[in-house]
Protein backbone atom coordinates (compact mmCIF):
# COMPACT_ATOMS: atom_id res chain seq x y z
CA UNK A 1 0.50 -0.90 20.41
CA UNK A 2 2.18 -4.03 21.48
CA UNK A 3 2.20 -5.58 25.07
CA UNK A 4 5.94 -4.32 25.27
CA UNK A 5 4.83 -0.66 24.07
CA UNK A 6 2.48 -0.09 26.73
CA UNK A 7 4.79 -1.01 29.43
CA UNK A 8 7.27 1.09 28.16
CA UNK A 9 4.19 3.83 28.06
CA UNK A 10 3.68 2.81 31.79
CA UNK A 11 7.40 3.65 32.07
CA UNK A 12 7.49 6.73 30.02
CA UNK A 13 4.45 8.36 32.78
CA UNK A 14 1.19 7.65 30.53
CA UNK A 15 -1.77 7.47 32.28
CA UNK A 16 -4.77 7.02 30.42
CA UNK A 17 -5.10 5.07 27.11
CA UNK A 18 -7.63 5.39 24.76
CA UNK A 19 -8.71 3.04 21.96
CA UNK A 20 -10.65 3.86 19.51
CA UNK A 21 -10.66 0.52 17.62
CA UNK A 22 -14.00 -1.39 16.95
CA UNK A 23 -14.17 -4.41 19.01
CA UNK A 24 -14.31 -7.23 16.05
CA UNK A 25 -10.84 -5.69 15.47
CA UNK A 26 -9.97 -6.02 19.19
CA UNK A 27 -10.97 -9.46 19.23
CA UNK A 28 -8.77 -10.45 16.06
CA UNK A 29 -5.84 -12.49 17.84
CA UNK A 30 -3.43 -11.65 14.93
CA UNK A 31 -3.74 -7.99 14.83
CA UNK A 32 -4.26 -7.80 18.87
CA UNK A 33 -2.84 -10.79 20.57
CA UNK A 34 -3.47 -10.33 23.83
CA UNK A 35 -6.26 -8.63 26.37
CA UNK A 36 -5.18 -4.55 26.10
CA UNK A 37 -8.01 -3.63 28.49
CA UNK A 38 -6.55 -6.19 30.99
CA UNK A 39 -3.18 -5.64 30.52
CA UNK A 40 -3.55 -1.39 30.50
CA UNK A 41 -5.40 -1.85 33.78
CA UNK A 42 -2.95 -4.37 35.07
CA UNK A 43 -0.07 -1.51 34.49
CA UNK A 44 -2.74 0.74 36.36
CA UNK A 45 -3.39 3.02 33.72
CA UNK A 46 -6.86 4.21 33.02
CA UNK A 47 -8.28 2.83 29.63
CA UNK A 48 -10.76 4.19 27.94
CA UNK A 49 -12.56 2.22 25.02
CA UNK A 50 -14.68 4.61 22.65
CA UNK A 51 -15.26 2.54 19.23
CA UNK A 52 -15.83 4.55 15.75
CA UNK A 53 -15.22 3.92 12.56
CA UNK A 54 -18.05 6.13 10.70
CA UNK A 55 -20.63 3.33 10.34
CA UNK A 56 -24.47 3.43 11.81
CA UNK A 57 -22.94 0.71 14.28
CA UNK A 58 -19.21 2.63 15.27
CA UNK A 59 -20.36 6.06 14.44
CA UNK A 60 -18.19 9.44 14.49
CA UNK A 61 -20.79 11.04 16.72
CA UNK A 62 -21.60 13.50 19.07
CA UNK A 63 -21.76 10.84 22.18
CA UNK A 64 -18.55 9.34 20.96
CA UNK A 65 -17.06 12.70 20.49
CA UNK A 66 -18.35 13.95 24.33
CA UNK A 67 -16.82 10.70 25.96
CA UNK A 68 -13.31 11.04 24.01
CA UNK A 69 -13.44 14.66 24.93
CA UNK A 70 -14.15 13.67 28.74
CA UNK A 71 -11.44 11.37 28.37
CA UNK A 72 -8.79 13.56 27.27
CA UNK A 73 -10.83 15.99 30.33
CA UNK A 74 -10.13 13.93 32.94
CA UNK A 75 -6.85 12.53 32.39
CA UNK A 76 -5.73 16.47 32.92
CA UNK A 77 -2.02 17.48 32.36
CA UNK A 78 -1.06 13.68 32.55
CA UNK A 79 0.25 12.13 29.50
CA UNK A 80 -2.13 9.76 27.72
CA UNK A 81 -2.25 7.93 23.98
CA UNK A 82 -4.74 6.84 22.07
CA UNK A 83 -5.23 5.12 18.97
CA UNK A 84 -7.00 3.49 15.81
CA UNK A 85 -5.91 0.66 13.56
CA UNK A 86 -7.06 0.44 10.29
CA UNK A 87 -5.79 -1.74 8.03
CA UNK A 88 -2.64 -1.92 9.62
CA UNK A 89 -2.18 1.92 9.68
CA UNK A 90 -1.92 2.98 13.05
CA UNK A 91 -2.90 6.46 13.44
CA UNK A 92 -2.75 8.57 16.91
């Protein structure tokens, strides 16, 4: 999402925000231009940062799949989003 999306998320009553974007894409200015972690926290939401994208480095594993099923866990009956980018198909 955009910097404007997730403060109208903040608005809306999401809490936790969970990205499941690699990092090289994270760190591509034109497809992310600015910090989301920093800017999620900043709105004081909780963001949660669980990379896959079925390779042996970003796997669609059982640890990945625990800690995005603790995430969903802990953020309870609060609203959350998450999302992954790929190839400028957002999905989530």
């Amino acid at each position: 999402p955009t910097a404007d999306a997730l403060r109208s998320m903040k608005a809306a009553g999401v809490t936790t925000v969970i990205n499941l974007r690699t990092q090289p894409e994270m760190d591509d200015r034109q497809q992310v231009p600015f910090d989301e972690e920093a800017l999620v926290k900043e709105l004081g939401m909780t963001y949660v940062h669980i990379p896959m994208r079925g390779t042996p480095e970003n796997p669609y594993g059982p640890r990945q799949l625990d800690t995005f099923a603790e995430a969903i866990a802990s953020a309870g009956a609060r609203v959350l989003d998450y999302h992954i980018e790929r190839h400028g198909l957002r999905l989530g």
